[in-house]
PDB file of N, CA and C in Angstrom:
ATOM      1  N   UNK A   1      38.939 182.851   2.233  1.00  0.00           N
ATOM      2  CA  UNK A   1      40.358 182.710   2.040  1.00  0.00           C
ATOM      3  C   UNK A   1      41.034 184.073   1.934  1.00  0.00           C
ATOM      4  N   UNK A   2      40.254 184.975   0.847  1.00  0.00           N
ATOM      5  CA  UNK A   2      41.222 186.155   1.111  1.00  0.00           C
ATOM      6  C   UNK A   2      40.888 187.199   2.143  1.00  0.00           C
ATOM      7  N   UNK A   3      39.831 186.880   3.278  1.00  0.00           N
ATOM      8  CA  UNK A   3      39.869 187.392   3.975  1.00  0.00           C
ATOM      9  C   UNK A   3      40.959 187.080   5.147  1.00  0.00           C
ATOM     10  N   UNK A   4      41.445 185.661   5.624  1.00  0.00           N
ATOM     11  CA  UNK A   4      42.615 185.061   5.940  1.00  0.00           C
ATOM     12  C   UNK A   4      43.938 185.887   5.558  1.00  0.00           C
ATOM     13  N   UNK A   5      44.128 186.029   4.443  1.00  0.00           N
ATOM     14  CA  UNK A   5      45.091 186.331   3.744  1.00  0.00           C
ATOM     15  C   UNK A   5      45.539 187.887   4.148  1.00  0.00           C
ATOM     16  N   UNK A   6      44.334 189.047   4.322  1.00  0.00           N
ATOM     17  CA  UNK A   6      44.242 190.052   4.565  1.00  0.00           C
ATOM     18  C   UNK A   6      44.803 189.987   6.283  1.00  0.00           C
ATOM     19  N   UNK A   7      44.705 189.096   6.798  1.00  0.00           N
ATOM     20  CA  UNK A   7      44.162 189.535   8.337  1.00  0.00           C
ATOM     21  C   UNK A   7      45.497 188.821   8.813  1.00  0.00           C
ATOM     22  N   UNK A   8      46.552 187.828   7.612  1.00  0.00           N
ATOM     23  CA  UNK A   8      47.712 187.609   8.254  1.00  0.00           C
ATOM     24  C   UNK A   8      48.835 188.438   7.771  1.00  0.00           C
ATOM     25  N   UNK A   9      48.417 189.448   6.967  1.00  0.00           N
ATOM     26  CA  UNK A   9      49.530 190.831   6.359  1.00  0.00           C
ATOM     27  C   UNK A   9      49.540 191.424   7.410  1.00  0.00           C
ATOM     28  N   UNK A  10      47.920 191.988   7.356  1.00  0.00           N
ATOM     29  CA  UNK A  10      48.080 192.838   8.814  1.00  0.00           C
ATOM     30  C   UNK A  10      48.502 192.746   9.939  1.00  0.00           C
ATOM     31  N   UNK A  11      48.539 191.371  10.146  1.00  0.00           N
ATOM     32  CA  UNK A  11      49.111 191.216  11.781  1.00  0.00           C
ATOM     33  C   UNK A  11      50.504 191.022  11.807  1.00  0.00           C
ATOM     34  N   UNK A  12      51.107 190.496  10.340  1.00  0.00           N
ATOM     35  CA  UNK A  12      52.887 190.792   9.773  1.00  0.00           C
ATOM     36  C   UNK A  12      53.078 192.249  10.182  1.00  0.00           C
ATOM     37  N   UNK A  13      52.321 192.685   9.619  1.00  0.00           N
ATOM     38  CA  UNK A  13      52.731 194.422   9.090  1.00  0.00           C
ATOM     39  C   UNK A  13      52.934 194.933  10.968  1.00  0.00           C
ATOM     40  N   UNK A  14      51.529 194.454  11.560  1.00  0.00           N
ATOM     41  CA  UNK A  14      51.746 195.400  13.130  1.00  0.00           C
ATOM     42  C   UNK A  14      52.606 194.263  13.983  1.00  0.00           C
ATOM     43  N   UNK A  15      52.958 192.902  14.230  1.00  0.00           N
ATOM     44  CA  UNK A  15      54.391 192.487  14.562  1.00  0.00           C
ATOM     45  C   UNK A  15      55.107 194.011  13.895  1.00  0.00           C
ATOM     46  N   UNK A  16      55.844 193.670  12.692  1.00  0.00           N
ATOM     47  CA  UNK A  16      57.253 193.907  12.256  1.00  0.00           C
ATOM     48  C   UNK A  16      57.488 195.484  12.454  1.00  0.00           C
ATOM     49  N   UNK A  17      56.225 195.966  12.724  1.00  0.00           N
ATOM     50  CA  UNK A  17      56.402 197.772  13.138  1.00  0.00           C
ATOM     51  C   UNK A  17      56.825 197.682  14.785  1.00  0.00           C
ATOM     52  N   UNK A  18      56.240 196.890  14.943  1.00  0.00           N
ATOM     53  CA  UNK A  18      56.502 196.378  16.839  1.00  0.00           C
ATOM     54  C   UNK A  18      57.342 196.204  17.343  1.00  0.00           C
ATOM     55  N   UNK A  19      58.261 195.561  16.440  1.00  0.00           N
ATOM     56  CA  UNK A  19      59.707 195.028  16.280  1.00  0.00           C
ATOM     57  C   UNK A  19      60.534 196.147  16.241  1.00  0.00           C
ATOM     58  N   UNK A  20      60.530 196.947  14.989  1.00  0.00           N
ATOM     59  CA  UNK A  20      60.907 198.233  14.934  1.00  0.00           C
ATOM     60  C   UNK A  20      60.894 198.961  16.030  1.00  0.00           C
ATOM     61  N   UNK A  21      59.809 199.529  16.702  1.00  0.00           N
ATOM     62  CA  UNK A  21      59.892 200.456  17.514  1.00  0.00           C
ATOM     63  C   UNK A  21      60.933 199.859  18.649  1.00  0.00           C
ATOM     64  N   UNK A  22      60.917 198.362  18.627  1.00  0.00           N
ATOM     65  CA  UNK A  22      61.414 198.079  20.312  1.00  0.00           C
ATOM     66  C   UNK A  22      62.793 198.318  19.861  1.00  0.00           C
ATOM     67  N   UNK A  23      63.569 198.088  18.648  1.00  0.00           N
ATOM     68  CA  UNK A  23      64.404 198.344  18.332  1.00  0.00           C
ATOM     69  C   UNK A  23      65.498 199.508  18.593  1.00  0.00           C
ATOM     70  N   UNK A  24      64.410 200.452  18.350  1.00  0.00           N
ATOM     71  CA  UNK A  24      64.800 201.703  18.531  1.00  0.00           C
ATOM     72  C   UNK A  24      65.147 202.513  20.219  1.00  0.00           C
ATOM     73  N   UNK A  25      63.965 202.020  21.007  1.00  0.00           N
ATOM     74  CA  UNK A  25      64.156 202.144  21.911  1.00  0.00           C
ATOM     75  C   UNK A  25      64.985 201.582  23.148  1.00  0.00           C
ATOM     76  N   UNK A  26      66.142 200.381  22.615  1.00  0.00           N
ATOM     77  CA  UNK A  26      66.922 200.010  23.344  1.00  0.00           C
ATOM     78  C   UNK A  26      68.030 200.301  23.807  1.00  0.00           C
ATOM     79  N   UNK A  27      68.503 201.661  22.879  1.00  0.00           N
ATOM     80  CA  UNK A  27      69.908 202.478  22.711  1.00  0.00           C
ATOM     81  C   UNK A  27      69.828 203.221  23.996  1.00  0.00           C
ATOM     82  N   UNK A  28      71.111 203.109  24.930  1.00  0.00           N
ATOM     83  CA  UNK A  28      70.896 203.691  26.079  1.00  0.00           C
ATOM     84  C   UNK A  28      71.232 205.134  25.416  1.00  0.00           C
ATOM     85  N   UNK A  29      69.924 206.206  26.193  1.00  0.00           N
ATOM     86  CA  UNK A  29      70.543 207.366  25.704  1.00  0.00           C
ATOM     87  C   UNK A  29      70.599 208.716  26.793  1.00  0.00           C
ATOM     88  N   UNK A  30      70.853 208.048  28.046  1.00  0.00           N
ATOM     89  CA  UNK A  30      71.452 208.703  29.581  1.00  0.00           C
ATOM     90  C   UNK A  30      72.552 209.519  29.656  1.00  0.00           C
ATOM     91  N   UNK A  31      73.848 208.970  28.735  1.00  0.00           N
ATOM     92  CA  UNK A  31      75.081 209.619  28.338  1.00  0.00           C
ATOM     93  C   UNK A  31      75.201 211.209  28.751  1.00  0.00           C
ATOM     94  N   UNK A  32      75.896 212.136  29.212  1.00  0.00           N
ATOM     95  CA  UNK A  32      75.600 213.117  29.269  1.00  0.00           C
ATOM     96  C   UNK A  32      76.913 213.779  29.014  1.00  0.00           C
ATOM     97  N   UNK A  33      77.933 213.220  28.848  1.00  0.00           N
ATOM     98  CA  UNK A  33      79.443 213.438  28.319  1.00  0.00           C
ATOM     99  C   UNK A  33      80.257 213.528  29.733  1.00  0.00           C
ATOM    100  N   UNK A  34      79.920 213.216  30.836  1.00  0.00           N
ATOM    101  CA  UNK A  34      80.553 213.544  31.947  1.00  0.00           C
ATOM    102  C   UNK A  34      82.081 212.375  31.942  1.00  0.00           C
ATOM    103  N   UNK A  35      83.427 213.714  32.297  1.00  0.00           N
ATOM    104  CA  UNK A  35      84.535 212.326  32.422  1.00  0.00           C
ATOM    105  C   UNK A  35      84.936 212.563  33.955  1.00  0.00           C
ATOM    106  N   UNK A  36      85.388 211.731  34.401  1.00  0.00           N
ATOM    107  CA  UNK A  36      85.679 212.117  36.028  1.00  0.00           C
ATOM    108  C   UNK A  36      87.325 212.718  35.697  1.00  0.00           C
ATOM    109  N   UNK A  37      87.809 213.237  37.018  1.00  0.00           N
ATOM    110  CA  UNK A  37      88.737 214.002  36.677  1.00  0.00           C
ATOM    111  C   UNK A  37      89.857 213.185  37.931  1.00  0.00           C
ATOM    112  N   UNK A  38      88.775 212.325  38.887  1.00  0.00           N
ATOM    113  CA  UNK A  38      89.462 211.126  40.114  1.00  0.00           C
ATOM    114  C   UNK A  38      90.109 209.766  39.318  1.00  0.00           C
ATOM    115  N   UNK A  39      91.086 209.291  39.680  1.00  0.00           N
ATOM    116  CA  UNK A  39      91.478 207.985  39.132  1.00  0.00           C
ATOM    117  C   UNK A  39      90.661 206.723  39.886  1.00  0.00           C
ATOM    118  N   UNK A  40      91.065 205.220  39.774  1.00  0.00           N
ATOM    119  CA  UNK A  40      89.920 204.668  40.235  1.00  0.00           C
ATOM    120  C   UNK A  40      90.237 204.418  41.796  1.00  0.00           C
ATOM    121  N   UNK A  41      91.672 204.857  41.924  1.00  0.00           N
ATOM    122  CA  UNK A  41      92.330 204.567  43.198  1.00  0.00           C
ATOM    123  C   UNK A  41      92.005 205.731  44.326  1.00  0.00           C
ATOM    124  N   UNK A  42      92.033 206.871  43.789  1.00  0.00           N
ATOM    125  CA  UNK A  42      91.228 207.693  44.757  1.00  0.00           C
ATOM    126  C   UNK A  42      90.022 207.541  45.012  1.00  0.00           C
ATOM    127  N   UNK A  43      89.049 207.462  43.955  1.00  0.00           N
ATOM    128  CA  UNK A  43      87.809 206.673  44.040  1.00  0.00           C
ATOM    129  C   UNK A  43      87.562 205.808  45.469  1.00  0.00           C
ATOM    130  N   UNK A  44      88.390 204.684  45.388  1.00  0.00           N
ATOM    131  CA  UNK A  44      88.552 203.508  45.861  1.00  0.00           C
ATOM    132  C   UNK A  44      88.649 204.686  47.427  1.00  0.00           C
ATOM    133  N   UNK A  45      89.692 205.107  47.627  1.00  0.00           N
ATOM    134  CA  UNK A  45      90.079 205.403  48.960  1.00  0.00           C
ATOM    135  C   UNK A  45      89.068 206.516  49.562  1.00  0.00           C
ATOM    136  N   UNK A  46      88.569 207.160  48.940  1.00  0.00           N
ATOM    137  CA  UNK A  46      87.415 208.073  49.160  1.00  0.00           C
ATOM    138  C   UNK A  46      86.578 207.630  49.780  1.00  0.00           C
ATOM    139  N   UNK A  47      85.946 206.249  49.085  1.00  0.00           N
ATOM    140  CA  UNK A  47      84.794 205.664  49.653  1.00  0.00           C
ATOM    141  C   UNK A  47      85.398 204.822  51.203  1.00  0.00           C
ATOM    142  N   UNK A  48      86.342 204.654  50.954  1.00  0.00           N
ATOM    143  CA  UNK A  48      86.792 203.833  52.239  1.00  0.00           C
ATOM    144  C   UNK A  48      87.410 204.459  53.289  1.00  0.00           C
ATOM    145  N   UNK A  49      87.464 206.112  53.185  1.00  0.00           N
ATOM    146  CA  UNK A  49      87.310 207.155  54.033  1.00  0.00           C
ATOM    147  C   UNK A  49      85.358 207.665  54.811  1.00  0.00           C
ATOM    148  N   UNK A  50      84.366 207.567  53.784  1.00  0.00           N
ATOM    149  CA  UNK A  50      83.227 207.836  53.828  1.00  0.00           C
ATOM    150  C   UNK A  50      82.919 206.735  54.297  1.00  0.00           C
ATOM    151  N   UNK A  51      82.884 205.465  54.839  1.00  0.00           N
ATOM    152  CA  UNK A  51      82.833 204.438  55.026  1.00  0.00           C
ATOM    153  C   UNK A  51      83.216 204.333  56.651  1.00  0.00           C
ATOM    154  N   UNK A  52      84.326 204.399  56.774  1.00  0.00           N
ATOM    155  CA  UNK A  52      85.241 204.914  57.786  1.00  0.00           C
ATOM    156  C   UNK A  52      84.515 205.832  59.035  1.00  0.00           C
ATOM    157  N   UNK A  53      84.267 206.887  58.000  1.00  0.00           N
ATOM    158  CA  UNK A  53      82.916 208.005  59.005  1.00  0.00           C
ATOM    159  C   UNK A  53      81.723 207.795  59.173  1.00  0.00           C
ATOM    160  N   UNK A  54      81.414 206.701  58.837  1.00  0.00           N
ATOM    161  CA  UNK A  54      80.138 206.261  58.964  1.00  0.00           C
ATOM    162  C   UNK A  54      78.815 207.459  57.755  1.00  0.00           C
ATOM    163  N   UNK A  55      79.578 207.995  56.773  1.00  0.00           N
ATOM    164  CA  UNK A  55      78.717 208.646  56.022  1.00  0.00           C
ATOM    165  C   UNK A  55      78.199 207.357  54.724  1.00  0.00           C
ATOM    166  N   UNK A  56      78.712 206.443  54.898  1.00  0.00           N
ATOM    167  CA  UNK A  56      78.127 205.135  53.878  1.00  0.00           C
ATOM    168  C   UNK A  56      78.046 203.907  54.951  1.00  0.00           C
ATOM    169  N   UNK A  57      76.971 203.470  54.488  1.00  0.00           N
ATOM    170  CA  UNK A  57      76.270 202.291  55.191  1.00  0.00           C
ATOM    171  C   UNK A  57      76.034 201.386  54.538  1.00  0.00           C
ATOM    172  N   UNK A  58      75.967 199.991  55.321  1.00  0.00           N
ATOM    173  CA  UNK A  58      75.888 198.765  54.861  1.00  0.00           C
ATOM    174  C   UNK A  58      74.313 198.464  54.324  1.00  0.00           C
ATOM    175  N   UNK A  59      73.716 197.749  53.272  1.00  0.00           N
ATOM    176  CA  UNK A  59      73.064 197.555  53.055  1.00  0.00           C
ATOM    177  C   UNK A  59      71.833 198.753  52.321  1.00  0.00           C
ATOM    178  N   UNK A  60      70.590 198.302  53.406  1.00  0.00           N
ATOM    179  CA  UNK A  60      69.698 198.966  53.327  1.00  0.00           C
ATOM    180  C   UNK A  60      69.341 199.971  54.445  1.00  0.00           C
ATOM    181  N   UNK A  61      70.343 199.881  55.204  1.00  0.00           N
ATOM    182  CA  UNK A  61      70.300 201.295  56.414  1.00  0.00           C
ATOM    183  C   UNK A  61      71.075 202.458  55.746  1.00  0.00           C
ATOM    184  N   UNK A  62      70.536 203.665  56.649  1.00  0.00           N
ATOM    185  CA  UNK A  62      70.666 204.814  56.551  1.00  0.00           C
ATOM    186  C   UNK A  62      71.995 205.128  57.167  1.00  0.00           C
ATOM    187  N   UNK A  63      72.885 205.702  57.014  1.00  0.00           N
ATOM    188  CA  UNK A  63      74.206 206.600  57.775  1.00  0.00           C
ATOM    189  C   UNK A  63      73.435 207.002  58.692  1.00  0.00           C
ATOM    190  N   UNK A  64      74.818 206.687  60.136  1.00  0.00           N
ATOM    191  CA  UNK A  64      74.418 207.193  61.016  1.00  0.00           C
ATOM    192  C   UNK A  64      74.160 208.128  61.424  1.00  0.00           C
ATOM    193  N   UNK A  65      74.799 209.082  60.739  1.00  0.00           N
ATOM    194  CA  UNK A  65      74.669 210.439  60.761  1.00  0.00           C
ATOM    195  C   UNK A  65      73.664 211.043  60.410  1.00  0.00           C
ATOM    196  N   UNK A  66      72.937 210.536  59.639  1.00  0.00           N
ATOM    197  CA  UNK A  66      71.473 210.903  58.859  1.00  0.00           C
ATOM    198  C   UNK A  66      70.288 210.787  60.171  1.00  0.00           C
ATOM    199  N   UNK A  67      70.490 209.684  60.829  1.00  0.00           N
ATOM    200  CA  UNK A  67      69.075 209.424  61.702  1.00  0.00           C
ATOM    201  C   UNK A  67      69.780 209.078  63.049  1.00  0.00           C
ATOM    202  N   UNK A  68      68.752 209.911  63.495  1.00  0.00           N
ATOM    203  CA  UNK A  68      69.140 210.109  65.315  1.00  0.00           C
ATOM    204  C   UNK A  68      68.376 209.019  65.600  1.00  0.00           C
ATOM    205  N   UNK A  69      69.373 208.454  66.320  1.00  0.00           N
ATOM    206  CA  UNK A  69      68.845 207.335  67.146  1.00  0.00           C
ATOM    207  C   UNK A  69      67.598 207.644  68.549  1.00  0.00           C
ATOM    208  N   UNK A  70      66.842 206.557  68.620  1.00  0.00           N
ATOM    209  CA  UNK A  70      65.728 207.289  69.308  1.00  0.00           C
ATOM    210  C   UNK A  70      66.457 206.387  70.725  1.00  0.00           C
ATOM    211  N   UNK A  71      66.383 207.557  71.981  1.00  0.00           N
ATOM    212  CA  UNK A  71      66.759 207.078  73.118  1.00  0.00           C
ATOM    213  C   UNK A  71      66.584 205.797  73.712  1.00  0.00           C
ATOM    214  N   UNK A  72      67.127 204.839  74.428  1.00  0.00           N
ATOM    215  CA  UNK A  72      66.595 203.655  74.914  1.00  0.00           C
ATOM    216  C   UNK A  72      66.215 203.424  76.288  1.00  0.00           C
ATOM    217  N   UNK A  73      64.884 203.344  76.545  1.00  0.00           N
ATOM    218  CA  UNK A  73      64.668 203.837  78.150  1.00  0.00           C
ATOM    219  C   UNK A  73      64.069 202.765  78.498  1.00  0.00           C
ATOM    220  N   UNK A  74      63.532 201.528  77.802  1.00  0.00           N
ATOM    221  CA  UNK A  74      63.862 200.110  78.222  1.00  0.00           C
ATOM    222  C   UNK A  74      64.481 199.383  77.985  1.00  0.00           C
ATOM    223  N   UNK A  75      64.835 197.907  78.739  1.00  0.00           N
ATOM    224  CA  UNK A  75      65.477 196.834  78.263  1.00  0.00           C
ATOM    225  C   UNK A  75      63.898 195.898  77.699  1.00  0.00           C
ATOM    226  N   UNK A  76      64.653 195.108  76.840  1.00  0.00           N
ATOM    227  CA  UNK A  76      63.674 194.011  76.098  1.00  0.00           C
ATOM    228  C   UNK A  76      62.918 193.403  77.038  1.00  0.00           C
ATOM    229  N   UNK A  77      63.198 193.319  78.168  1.00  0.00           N
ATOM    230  CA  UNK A  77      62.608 192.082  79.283  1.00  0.00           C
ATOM    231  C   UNK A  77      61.800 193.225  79.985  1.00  0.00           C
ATOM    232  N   UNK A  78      62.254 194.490  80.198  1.00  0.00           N
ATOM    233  CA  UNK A  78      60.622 195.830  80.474  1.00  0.00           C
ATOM    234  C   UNK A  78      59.848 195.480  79.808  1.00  0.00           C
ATOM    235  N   UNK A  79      59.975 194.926  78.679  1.00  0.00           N
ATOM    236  CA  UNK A  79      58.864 195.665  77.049  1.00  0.00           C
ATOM    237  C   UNK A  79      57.998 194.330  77.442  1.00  0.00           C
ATOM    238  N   UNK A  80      59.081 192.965  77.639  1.00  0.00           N
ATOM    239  CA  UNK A  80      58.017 191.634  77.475  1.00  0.00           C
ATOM    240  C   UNK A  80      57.221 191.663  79.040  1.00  0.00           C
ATOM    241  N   UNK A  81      57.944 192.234  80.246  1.00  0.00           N
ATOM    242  CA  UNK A  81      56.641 192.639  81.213  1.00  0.00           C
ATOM    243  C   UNK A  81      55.762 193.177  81.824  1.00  0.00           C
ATOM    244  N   UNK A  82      56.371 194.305  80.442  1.00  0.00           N
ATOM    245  CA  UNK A  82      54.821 195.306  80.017  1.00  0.00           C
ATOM    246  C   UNK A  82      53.507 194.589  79.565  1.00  0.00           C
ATOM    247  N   UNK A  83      54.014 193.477  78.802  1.00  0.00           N
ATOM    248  CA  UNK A  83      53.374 192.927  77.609  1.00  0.00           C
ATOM    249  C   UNK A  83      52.393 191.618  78.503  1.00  0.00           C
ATOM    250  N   UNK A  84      53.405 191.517  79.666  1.00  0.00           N
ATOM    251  CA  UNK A  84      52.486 190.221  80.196  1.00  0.00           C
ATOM    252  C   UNK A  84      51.639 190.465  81.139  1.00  0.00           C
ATOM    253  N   UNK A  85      51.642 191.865  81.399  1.00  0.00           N
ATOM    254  CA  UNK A  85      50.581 192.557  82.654  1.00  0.00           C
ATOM    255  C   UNK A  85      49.623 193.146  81.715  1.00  0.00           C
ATOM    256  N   UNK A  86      49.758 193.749  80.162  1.00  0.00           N
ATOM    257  CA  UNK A  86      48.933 194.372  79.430  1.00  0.00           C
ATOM    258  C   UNK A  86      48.274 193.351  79.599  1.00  0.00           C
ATOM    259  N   UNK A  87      48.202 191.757  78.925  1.00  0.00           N
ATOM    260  CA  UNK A  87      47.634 190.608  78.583  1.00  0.00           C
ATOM    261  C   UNK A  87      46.775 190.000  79.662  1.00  0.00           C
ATOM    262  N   UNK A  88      47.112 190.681  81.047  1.00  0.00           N
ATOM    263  CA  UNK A  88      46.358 190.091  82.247  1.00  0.00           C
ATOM    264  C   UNK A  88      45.323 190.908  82.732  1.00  0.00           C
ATOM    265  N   UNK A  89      45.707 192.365  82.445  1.00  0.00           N
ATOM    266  CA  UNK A  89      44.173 193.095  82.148  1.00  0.00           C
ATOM    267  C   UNK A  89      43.381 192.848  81.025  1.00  0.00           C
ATOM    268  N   UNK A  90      43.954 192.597  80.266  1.00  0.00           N
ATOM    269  CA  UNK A  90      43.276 192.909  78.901  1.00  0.00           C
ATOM    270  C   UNK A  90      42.717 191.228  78.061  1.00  0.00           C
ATOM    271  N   UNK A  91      41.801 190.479  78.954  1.00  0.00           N
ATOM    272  CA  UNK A  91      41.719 189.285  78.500  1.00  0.00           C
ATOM    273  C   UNK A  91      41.353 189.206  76.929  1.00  0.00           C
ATOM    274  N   UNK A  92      40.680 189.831  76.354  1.00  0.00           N
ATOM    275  CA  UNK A  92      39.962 189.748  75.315  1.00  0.00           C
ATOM    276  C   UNK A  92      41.497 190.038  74.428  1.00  0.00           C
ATOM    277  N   UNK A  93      42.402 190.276  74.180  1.00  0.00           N
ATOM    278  CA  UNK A  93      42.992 190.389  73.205  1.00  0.00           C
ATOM    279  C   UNK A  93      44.150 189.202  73.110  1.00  0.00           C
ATOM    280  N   UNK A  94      44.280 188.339  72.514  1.00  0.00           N
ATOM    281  CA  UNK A  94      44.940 186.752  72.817  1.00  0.00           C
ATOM    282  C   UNK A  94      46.498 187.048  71.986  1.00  0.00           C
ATOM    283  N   UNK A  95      46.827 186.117  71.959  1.00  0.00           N
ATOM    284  CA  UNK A  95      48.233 186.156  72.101  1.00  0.00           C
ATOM    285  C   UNK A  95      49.209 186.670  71.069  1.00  0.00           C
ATOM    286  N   UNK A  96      48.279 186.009  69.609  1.00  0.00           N
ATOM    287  CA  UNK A  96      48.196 186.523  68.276  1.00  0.00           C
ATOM    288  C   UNK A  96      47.894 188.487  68.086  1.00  0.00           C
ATOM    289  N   UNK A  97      47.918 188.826  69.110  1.00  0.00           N
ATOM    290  CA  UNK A  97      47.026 190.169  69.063  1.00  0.00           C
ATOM    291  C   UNK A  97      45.571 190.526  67.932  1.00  0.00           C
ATOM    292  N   UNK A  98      45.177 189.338  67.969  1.00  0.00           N
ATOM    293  CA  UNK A  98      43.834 189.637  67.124  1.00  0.00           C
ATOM    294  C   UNK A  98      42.587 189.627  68.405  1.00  0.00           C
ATOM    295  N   UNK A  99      41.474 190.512  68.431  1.00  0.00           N
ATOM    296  CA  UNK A  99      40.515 190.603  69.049  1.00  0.00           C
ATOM    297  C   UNK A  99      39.912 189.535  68.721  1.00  0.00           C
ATOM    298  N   UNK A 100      39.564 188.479  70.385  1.00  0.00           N
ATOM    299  CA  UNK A 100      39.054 187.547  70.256  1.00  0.00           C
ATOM    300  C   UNK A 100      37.106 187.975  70.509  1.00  0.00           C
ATOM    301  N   UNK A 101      36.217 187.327  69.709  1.00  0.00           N
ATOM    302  CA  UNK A 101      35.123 187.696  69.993  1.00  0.00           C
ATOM    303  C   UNK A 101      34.296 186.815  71.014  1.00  0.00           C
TER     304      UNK A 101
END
């Protein structure tokens, strides 16, 4: 029994220190005192100038300006009858492109 007794303090005691620490560590502390010196309306029009120039992009692409587009020296229908003469030499590799044995 009082070994029970011992072994449910202790596990009070390391909870409620556990508790504590998470406590502590939830205070955002990123702050760096910065105030802007733009209102939110220039803000606003800034971005919809950078936007404009293509220096902000939709999503998960890059500005165009950032990445050179790589030249286009086929059409899609080259590529698929590249693909159907590769497939007529090349019996062993099936359609899935997995090596058939």
């Amino acid at each position: 029994m009082k070994n029970i007794a011992i072994a449910l303090s202790l596990a009070a005691t390391v909870f409620a220190a556990g508790a504590a620490s998470a406590q502590d560590s939830t205070e955002y502390s990123g702050y760096n005192g910065f105030v802007s010196t733009a209102t939110r309306a220039q803000v606003k029009a800034e971005t919809r100038l950078a936007i404009q120039h293509g220096e902000i992009s939709d999503g998960e692409q890059y500005p165009v300006s950032l990445v050179e587009r790589a030249p286009v020296a086929k059409t899609r229908a080259d590529v698929k009858a590249e693909l159907v003469a590769y497939r007529k030499t090349h019996p062993e590799i099936s359609d899935d492109v997995s090596v058939v044995q």
